[in-house]
C-alpha atoms as a PDB file:
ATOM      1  CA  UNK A   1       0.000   0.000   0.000  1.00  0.00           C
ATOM      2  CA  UNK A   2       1.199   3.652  -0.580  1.00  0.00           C
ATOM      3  CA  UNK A   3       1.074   4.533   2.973  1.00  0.00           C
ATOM      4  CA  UNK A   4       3.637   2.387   3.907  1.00  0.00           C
ATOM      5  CA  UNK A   5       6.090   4.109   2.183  1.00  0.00           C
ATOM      6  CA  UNK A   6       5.203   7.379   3.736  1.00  0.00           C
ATOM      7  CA  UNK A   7       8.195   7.463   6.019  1.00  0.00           C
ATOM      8  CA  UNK A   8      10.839   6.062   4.059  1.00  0.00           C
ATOM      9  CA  UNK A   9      10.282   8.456   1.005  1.00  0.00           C
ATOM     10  CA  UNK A  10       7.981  11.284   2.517  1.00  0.00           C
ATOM     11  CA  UNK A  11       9.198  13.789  -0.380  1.00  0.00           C
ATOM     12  CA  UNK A  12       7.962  11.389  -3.203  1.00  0.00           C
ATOM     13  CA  UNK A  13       5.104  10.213  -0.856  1.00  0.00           C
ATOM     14  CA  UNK A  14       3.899  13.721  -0.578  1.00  0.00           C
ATOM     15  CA  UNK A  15       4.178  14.382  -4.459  1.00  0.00           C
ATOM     16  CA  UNK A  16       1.809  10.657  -5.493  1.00  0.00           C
ATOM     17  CA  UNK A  17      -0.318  12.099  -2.471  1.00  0.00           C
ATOM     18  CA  UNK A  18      -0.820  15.693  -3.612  1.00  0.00           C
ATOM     19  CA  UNK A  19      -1.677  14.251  -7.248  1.00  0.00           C
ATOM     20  CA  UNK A  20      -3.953  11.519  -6.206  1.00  0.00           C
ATOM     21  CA  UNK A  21      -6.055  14.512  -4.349  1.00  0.00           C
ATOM     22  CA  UNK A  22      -6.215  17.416  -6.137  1.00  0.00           C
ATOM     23  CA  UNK A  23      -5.432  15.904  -9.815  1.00  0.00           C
ATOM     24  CA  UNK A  24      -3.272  13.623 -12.025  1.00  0.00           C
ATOM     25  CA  UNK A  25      -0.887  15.127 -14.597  1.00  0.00           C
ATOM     26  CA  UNK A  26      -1.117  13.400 -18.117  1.00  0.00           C
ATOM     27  CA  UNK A  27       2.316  11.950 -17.741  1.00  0.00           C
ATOM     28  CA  UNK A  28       5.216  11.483 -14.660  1.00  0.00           C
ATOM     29  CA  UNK A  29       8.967  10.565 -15.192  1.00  0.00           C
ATOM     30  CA  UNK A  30      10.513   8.903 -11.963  1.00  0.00           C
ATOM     31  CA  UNK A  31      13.694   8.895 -11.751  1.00  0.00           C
ATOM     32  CA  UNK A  32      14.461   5.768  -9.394  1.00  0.00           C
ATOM     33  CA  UNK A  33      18.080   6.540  -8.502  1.00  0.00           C
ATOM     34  CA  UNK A  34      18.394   2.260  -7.781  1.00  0.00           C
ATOM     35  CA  UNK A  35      16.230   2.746  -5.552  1.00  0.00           C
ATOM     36  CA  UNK A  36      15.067  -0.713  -4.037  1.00  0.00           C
ATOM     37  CA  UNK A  37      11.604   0.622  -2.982  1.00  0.00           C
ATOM     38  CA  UNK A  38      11.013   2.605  -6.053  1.00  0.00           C
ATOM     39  CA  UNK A  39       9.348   0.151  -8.423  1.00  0.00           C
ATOM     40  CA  UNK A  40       6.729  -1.069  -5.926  1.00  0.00           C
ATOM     41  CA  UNK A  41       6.046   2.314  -4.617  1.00  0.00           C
ATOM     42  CA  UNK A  42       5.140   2.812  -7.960  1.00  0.00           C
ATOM     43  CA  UNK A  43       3.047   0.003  -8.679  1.00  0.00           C
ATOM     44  CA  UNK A  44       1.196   1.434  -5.505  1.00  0.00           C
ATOM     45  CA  UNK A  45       0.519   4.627  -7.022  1.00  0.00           C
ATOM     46  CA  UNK A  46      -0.706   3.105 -10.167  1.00  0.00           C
ATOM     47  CA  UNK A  47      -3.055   0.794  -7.835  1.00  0.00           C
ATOM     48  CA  UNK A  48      -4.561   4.118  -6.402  1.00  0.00           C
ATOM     49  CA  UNK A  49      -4.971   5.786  -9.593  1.00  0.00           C
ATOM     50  CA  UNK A  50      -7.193   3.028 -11.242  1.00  0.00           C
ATOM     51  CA  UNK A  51      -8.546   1.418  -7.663  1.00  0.00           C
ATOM     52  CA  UNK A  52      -8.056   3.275  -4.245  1.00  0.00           C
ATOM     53  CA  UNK A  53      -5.884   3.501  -1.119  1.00  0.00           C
ATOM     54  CA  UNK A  54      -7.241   0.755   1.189  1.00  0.00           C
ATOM     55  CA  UNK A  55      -7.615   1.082   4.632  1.00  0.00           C
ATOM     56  CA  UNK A  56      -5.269  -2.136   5.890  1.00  0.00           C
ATOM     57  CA  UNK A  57      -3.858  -5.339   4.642  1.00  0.00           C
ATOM     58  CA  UNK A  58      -6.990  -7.224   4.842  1.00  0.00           C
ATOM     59  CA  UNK A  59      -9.117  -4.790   2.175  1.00  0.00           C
ATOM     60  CA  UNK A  60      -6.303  -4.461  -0.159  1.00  0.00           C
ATOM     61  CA  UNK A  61      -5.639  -8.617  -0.101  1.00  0.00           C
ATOM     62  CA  UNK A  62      -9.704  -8.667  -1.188  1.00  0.00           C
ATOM     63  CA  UNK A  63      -9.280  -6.365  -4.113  1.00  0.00           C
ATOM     64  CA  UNK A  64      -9.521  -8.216  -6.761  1.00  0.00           C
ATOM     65  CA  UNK A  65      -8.171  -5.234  -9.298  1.00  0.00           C
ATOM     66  CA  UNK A  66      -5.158  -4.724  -7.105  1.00  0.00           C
ATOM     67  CA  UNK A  67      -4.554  -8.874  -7.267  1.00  0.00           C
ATOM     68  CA  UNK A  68      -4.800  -8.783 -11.093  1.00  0.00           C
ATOM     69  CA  UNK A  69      -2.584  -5.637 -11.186  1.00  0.00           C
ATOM     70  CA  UNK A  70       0.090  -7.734  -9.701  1.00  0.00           C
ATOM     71  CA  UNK A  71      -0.668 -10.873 -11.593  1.00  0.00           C
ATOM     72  CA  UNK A  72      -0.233  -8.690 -14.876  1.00  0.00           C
ATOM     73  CA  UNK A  73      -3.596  -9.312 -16.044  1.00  0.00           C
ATOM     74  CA  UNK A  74      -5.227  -5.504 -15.771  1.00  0.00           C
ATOM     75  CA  UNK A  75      -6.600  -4.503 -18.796  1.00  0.00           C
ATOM     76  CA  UNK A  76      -6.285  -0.926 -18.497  1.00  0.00           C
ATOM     77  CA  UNK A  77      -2.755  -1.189 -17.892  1.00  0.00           C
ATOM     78  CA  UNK A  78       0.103  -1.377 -20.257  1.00  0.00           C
ATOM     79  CA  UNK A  79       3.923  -2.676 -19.491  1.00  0.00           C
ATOM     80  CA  UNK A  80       6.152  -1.643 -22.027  1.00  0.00           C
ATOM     81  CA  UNK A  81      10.062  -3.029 -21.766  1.00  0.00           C
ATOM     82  CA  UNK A  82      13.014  -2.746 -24.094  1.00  0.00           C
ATOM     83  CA  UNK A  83      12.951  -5.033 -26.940  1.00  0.00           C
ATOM     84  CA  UNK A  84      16.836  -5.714 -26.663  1.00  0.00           C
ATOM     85  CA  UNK A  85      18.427  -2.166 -26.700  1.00  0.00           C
ATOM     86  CA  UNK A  86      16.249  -0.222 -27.610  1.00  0.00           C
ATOM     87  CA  UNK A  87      12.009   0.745 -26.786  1.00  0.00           C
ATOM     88  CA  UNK A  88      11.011   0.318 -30.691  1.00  0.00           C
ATOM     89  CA  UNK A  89       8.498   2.150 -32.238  1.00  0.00           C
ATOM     90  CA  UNK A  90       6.261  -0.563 -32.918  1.00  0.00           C
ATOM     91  CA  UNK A  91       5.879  -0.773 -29.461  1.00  0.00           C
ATOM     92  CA  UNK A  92       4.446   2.600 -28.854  1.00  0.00           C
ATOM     93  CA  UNK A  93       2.367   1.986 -32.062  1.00  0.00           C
ATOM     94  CA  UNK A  94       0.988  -0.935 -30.464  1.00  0.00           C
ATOM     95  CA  UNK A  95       0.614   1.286 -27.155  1.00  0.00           C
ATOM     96  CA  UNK A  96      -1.330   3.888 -29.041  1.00  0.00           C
ATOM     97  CA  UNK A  97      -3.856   1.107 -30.786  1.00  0.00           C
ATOM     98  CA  UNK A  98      -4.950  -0.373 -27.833  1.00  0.00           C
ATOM     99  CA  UNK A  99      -5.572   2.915 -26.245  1.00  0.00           C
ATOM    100  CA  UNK A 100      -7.414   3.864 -28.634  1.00  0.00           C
ATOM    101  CA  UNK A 101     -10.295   1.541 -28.011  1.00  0.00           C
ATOM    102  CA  UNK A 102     -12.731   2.302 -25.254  1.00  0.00           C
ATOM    103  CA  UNK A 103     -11.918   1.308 -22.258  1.00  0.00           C
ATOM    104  CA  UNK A 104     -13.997  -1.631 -20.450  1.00  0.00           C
ATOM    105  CA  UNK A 105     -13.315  -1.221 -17.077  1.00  0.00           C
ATOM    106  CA  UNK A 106     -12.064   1.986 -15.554  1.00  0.00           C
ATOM    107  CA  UNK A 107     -11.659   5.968 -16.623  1.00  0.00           C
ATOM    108  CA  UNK A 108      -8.145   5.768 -16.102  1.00  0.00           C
ATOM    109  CA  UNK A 109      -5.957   3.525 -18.393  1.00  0.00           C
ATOM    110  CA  UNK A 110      -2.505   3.904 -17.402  1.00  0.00           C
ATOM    111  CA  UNK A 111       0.973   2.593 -19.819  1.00  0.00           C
ATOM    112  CA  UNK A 112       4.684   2.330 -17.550  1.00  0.00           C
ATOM    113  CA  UNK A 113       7.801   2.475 -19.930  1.00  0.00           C
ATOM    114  CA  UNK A 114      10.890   0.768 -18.082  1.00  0.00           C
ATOM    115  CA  UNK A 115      14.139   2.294 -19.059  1.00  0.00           C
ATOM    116  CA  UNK A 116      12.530   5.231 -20.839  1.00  0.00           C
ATOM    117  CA  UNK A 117      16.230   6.171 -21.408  1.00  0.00           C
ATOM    118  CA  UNK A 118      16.229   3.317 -23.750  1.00  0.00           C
ATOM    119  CA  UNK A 119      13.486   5.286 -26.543  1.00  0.00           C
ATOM    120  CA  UNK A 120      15.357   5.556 -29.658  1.00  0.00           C
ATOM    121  CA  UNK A 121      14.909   8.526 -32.077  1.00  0.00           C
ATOM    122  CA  UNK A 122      11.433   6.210 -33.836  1.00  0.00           C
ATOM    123  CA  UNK A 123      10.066   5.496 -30.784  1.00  0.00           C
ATOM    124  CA  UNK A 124      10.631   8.946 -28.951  1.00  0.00           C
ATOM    125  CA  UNK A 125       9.244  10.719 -31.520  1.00  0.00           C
ATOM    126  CA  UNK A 126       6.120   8.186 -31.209  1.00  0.00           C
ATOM    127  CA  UNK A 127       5.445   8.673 -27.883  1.00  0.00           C
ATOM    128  CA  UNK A 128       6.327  12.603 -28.215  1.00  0.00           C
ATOM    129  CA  UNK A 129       3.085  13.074 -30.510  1.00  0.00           C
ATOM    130  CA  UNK A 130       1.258  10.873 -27.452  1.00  0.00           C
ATOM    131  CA  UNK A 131       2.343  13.004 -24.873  1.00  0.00           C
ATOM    132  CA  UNK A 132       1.565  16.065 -27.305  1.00  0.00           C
ATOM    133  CA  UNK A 133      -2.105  15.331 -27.532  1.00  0.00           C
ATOM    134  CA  UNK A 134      -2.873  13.576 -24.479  1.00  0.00           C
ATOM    135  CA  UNK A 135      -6.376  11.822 -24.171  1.00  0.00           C
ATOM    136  CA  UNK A 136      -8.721  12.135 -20.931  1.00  0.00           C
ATOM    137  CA  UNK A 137      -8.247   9.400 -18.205  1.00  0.00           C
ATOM    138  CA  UNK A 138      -4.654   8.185 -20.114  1.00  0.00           C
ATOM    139  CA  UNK A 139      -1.859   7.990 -17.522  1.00  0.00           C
ATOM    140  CA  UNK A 140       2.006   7.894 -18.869  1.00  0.00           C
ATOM    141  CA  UNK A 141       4.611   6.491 -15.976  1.00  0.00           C
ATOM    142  CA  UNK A 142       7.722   6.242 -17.272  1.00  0.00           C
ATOM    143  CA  UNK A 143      10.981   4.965 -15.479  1.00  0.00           C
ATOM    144  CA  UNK A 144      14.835   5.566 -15.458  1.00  0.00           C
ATOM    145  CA  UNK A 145      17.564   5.217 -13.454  1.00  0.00           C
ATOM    146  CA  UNK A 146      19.188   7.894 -14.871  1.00  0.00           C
ATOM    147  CA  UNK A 147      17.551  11.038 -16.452  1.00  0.00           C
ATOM    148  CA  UNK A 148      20.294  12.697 -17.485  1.00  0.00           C
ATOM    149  CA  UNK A 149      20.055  10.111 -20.877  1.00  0.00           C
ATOM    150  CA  UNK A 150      16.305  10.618 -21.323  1.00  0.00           C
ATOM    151  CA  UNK A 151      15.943  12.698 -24.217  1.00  0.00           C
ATOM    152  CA  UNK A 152      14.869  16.287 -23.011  1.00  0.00           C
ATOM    153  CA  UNK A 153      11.879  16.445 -25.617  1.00  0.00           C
ATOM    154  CA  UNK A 154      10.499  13.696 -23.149  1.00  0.00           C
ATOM    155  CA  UNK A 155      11.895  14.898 -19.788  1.00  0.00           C
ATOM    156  CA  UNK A 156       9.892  18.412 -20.811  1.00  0.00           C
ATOM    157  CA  UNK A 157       6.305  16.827 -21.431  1.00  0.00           C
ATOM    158  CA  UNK A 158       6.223  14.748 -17.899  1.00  0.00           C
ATOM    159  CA  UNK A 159       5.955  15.722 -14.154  1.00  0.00           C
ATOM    160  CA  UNK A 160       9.463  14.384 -12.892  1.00  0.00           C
ATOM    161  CA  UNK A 161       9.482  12.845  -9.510  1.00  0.00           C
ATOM    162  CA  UNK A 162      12.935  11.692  -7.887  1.00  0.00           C
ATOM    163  CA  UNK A 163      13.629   9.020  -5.403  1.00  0.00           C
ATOM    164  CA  UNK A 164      16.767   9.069  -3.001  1.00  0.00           C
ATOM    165  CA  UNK A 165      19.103   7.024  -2.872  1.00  0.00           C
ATOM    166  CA  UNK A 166      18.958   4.153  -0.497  1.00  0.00           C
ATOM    167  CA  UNK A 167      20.811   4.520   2.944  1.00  0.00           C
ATOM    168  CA  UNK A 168      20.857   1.220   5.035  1.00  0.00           C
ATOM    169  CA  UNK A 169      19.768   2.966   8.053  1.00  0.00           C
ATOM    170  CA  UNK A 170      16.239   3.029   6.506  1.00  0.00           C
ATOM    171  CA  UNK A 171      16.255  -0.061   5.536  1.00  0.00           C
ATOM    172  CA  UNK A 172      16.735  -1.060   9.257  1.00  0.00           C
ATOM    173  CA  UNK A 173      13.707   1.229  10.964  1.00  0.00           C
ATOM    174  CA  UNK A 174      11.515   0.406   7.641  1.00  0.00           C
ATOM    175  CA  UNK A 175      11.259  -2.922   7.958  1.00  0.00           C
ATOM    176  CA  UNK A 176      12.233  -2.831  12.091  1.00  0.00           C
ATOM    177  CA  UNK A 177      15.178  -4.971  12.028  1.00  0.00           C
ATOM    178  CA  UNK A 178      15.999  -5.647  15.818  1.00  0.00           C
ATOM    179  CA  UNK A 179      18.403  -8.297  15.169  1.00  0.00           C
ATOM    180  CA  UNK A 180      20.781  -9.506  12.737  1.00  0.00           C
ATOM    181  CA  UNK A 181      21.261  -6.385  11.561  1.00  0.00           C
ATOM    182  CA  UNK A 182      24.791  -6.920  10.302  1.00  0.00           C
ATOM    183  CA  UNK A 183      23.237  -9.994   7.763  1.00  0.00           C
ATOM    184  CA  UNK A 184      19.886  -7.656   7.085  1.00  0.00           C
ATOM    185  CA  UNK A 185      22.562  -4.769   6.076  1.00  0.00           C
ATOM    186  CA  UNK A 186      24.746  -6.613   3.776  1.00  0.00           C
ATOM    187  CA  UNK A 187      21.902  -7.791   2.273  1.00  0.00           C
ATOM    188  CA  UNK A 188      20.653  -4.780   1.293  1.00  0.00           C
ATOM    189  CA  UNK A 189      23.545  -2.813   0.242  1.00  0.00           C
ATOM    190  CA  UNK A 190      24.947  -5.287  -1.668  1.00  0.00           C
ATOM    191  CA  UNK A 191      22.350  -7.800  -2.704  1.00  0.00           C
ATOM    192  CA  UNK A 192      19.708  -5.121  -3.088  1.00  0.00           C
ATOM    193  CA  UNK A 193      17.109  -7.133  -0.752  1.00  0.00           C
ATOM    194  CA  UNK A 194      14.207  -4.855  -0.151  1.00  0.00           C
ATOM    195  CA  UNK A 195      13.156  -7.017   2.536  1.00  0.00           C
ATOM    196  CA  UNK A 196      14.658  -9.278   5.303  1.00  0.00           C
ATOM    197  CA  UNK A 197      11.976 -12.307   3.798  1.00  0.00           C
ATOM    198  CA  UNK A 198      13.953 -12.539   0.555  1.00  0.00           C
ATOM    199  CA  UNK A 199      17.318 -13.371   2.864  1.00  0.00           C
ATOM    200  CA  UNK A 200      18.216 -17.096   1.428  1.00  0.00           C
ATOM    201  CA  UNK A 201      20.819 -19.734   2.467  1.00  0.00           C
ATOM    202  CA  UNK A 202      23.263 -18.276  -0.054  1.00  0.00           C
ATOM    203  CA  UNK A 203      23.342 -15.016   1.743  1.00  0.00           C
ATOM    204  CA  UNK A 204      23.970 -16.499   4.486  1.00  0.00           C
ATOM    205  CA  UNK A 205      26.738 -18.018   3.565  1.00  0.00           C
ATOM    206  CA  UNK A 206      28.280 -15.206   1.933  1.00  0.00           C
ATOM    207  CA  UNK A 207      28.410 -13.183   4.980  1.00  0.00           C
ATOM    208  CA  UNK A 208      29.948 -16.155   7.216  1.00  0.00           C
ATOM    209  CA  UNK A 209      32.543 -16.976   4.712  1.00  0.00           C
ATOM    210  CA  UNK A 210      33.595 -13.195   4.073  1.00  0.00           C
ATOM    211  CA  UNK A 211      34.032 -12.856   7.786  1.00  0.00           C
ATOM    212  CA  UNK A 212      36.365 -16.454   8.090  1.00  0.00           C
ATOM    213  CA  UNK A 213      38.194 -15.166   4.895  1.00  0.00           C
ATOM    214  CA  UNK A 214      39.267 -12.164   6.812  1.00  0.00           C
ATOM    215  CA  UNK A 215      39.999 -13.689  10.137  1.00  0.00           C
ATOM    216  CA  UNK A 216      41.931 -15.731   8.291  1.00  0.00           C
ATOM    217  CA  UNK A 217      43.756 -13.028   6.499  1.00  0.00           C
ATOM    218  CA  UNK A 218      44.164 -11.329   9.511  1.00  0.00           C
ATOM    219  CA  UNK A 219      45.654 -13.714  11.529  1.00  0.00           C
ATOM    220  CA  UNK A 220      48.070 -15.593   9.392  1.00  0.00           C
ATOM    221  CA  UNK A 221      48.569 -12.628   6.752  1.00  0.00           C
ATOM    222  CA  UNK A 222      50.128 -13.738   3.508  1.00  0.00           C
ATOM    223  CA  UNK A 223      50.354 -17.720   4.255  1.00  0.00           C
ATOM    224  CA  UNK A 224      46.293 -17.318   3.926  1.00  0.00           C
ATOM    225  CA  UNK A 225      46.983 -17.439   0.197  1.00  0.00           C
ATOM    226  CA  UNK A 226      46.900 -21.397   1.069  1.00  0.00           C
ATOM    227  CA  UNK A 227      44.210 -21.976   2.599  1.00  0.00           C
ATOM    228  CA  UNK A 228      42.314 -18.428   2.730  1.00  0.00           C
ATOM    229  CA  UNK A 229      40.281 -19.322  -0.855  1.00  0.00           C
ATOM    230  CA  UNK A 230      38.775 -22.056   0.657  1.00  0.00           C
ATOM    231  CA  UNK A 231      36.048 -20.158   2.025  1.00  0.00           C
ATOM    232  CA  UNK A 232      35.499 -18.235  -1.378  1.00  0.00           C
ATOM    233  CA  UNK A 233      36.032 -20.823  -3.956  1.00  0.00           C
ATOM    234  CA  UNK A 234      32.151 -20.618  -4.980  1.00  0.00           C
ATOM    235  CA  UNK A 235      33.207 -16.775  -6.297  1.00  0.00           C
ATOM    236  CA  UNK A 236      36.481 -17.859  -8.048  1.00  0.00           C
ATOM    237  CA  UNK A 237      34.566 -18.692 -11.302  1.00  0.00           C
ATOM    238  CA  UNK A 238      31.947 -15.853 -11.050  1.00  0.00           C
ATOM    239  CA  UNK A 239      33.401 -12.360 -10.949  1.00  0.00           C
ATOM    240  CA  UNK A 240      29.839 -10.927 -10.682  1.00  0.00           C
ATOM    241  CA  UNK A 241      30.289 -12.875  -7.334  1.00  0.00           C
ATOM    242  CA  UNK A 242      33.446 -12.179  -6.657  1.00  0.00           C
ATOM    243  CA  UNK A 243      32.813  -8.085  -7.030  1.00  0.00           C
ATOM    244  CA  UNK A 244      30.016  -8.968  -4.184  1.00  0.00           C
ATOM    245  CA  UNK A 245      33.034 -10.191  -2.538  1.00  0.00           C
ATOM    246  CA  UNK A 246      35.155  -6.963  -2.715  1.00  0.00           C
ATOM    247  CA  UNK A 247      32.073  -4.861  -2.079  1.00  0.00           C
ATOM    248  CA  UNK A 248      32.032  -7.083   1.204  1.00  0.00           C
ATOM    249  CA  UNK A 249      35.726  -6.477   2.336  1.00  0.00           C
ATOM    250  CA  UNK A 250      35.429  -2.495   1.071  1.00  0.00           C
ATOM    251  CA  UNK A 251      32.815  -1.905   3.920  1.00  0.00           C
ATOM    252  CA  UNK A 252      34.032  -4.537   6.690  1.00  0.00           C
ATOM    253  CA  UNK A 253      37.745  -1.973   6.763  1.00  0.00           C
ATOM    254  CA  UNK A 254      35.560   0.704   6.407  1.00  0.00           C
ATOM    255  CA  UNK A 255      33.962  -0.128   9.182  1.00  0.00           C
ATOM    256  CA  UNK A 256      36.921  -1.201  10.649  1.00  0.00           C
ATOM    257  CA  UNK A 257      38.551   2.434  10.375  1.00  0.00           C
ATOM    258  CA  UNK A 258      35.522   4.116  11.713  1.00  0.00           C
ATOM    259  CA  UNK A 259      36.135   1.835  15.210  1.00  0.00           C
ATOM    260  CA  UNK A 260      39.580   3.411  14.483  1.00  0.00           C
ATOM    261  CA  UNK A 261      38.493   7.111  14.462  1.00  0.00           C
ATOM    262  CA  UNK A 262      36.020   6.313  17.333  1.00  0.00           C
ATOM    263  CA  UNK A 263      32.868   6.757  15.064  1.00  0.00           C
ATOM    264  CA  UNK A 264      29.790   4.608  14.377  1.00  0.00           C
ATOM    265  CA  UNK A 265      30.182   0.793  13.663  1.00  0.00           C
ATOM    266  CA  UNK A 266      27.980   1.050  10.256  1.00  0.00           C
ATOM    267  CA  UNK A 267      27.332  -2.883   9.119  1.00  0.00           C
ATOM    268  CA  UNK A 268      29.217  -5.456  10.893  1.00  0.00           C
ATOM    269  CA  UNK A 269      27.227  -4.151  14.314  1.00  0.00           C
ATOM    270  CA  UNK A 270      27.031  -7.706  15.600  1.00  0.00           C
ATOM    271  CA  UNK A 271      31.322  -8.712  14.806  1.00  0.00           C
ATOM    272  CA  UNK A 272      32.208  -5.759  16.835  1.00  0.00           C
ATOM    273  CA  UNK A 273      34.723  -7.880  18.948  1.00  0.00           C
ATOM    274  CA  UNK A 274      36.294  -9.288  15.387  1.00  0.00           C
ATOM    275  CA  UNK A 275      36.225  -5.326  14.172  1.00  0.00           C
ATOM    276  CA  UNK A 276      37.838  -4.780  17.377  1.00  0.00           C
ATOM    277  CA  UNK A 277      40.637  -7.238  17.303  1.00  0.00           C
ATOM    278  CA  UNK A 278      41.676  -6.206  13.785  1.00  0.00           C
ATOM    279  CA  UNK A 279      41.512  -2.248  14.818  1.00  0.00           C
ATOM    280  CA  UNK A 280      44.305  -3.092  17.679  1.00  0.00           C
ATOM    281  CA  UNK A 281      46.457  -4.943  14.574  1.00  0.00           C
ATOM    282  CA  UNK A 282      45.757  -1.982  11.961  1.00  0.00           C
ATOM    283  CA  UNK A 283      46.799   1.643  12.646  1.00  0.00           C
ATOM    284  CA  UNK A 284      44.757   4.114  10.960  1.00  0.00           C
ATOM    285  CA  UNK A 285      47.328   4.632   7.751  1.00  0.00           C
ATOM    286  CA  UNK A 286      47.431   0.602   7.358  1.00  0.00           C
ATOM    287  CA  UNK A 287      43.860   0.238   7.121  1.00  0.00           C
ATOM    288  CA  UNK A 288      43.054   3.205   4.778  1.00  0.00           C
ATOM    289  CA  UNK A 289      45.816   1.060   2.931  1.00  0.00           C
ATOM    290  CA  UNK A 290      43.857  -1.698   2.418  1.00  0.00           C
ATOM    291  CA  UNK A 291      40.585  -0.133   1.659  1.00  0.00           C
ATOM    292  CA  UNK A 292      42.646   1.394  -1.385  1.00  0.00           C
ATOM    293  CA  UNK A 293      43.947  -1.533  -2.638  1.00  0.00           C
ATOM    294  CA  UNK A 294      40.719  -3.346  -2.579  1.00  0.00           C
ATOM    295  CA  UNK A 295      39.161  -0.845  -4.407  1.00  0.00           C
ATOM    296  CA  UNK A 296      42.194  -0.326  -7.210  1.00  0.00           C
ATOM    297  CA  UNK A 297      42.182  -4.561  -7.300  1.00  0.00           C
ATOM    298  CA  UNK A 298      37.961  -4.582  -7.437  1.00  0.00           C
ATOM    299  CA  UNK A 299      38.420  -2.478 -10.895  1.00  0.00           C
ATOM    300  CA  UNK A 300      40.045  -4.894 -12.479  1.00  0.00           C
ATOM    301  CA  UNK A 301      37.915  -7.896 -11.771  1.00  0.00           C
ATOM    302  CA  UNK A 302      36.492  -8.038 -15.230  1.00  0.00           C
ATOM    303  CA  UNK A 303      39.523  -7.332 -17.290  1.00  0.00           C
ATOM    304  CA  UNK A 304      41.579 -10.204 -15.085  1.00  0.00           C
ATOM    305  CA  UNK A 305      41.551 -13.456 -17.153  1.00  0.00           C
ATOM    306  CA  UNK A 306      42.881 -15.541 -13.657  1.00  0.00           C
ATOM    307  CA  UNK A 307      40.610 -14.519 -10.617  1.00  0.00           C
ATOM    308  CA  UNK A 308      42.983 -16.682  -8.682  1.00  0.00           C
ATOM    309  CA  UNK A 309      45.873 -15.189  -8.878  1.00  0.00           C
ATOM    310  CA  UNK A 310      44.085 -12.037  -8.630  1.00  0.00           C
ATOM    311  CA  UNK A 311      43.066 -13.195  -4.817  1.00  0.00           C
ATOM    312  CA  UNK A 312      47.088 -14.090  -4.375  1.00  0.00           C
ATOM    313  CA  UNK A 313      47.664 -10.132  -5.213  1.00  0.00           C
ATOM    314  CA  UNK A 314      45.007  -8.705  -3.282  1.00  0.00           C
ATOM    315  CA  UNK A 315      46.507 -10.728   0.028  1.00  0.00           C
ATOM    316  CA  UNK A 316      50.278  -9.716  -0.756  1.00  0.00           C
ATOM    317  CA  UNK A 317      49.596  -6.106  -2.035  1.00  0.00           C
ATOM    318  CA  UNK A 318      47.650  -5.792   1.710  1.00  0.00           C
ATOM    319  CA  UNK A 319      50.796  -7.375   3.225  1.00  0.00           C
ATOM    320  CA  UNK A 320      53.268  -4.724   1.316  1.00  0.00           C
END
């Protein structure tokens, strides 16, 4: 439901709100900034447009427009994605035809573009002469994670609505994470979980064997080339993993030099004894060290044909 999004992006809450009351515009841009709440936020506004905000859980669970609005099978709503690259023209063409029927269940018909950035010169110009002459009850959404490559002909015509960037801090108090917070925050800022439900086994894992790898590392220092891969062999052969991986180690020293500087703990809250330990081993110039050699090492993931020997680097380059 809308509403419960109403603390954790008041400023876009407040601009769906102020529409939904006192009058839709034609067509809205959001820009979602990767924002992990944007999309169903979204959805939720849609919902309200061609339904209603319901009171609680129970009367929105009974509407059968809202179920069919997630199941995809709304007629008065359109989902347009990129066909490959691009948004092609016949797309909007199609778009355009089907709107152009009457509509059989609701005065407000409603099309979302995904990756609106993605409208090629064809298709802009196709939705430009939509957005021109707009029709009563016709709602355009369209989406981007960056505006800055949405042509300006388009960014002109809509409403533009921006979300903020994610900060893990809300992720904790939105969905009132009393425990495990330092699994619930990895999750999120580097899985992209939205909530702590879609946590799996592999997670799970991920965090355990990140903090084993460092103890590891930290305790035995360059001879945990042996044996220190062990507990990351499962990202060796996947360097989509294995930047997870780096992203992992980036803000464990971070963290690590903020126990330094006497400042707040950020995500590994609950290995504050382990942060501890490896602050008394570190001085402030040594770990600042490492976080910049992770970083220079995590840039050249993808260009590295041996991963391996990439790990054997990253271990001795942190030794000196």
């Amino acid at each position: 439901m809308l509403k419960d999004y109403k603390n954790i992006e008041p400023m876009v809450y407040e601009q769906m709100n102020k529409s939904l009351r006192i009058g839709l515009n034609h067509a809205y841009l959001f820009n979602m900034n990767d924002n992990i709440y944007a999309e169903k936020m979204i959805l939720s506004f849609v919902k309200n447009i061609v339904c209603k905000e319901h009171n609680n859980e129970e009367e929105y669970n009974d509407c059968s427009t809202c179920k069919r609005i997630d199941d995809g099978n709304y007629l008065e709503l359109k989902i347009i994605k990129p066909d490959g690259l691009w948004i092609k023209k016949d797309q909007l063409d199609e778009l355009q035809y089907e709107f152009s029927t009457k509509s059989l269940e609701s005065d407000k018909r409603v099309y979302i573009i995904y990756e609106s950035e993605k409208l090629n010169k064809n298709s802009a110009n196709s939705l430009l002469k939509f957005l021109e002459e707009p029709k009563e009850g016709i709602i355009a959404i369209l989406l981007t994670n960056n505006i800055n490559l949405v042509m300006d002909t388009i960014v002109s015509r809509c409403q533009t609505i921006t979300f903020n960037k994610n900060k893990v801090e809300d992720y904790i108090s939105f969905n009132k994470i009393e425990k495990e917070e330092t699994l619930n925050k990895i999750a999120f800022s580097i899985f992209k979980i939205d909530s702590p439900e879609k946590i799996n086994e592999e997670i799970i894992l991920f965090v355990e064997n990140g903090i084993k790898f460092i103890k590891n590392y930290e305790e035995i220092g360059s001879s945990s080339i042996i044996n220190g891969k062990n507990y990351i062999s499962d990202y060796l052969e996947d360097k989509y993993k294995l930047v997870n991986f780096f992203n992992f180690l980036i803000l464990f020293y971070r963290d690590v030099l903020c126990y330094k500087i006497e400042k707040k703990v950020i995500y590994f809250n609950d290995y504050i004894s382990i942060i501890k330990n490896i602050s008394e081993k570190n001085d402030i110039k040594k770990t600042a060290k490492k976080i910049d050699i992770i970083l220079k090492t995590e840039k050249v993931i993808k260009n590295n044909a041996n991963i391996s020997l990439l790990i054997d680097k990253l271990i001795l380059d942190m030794e000196e």
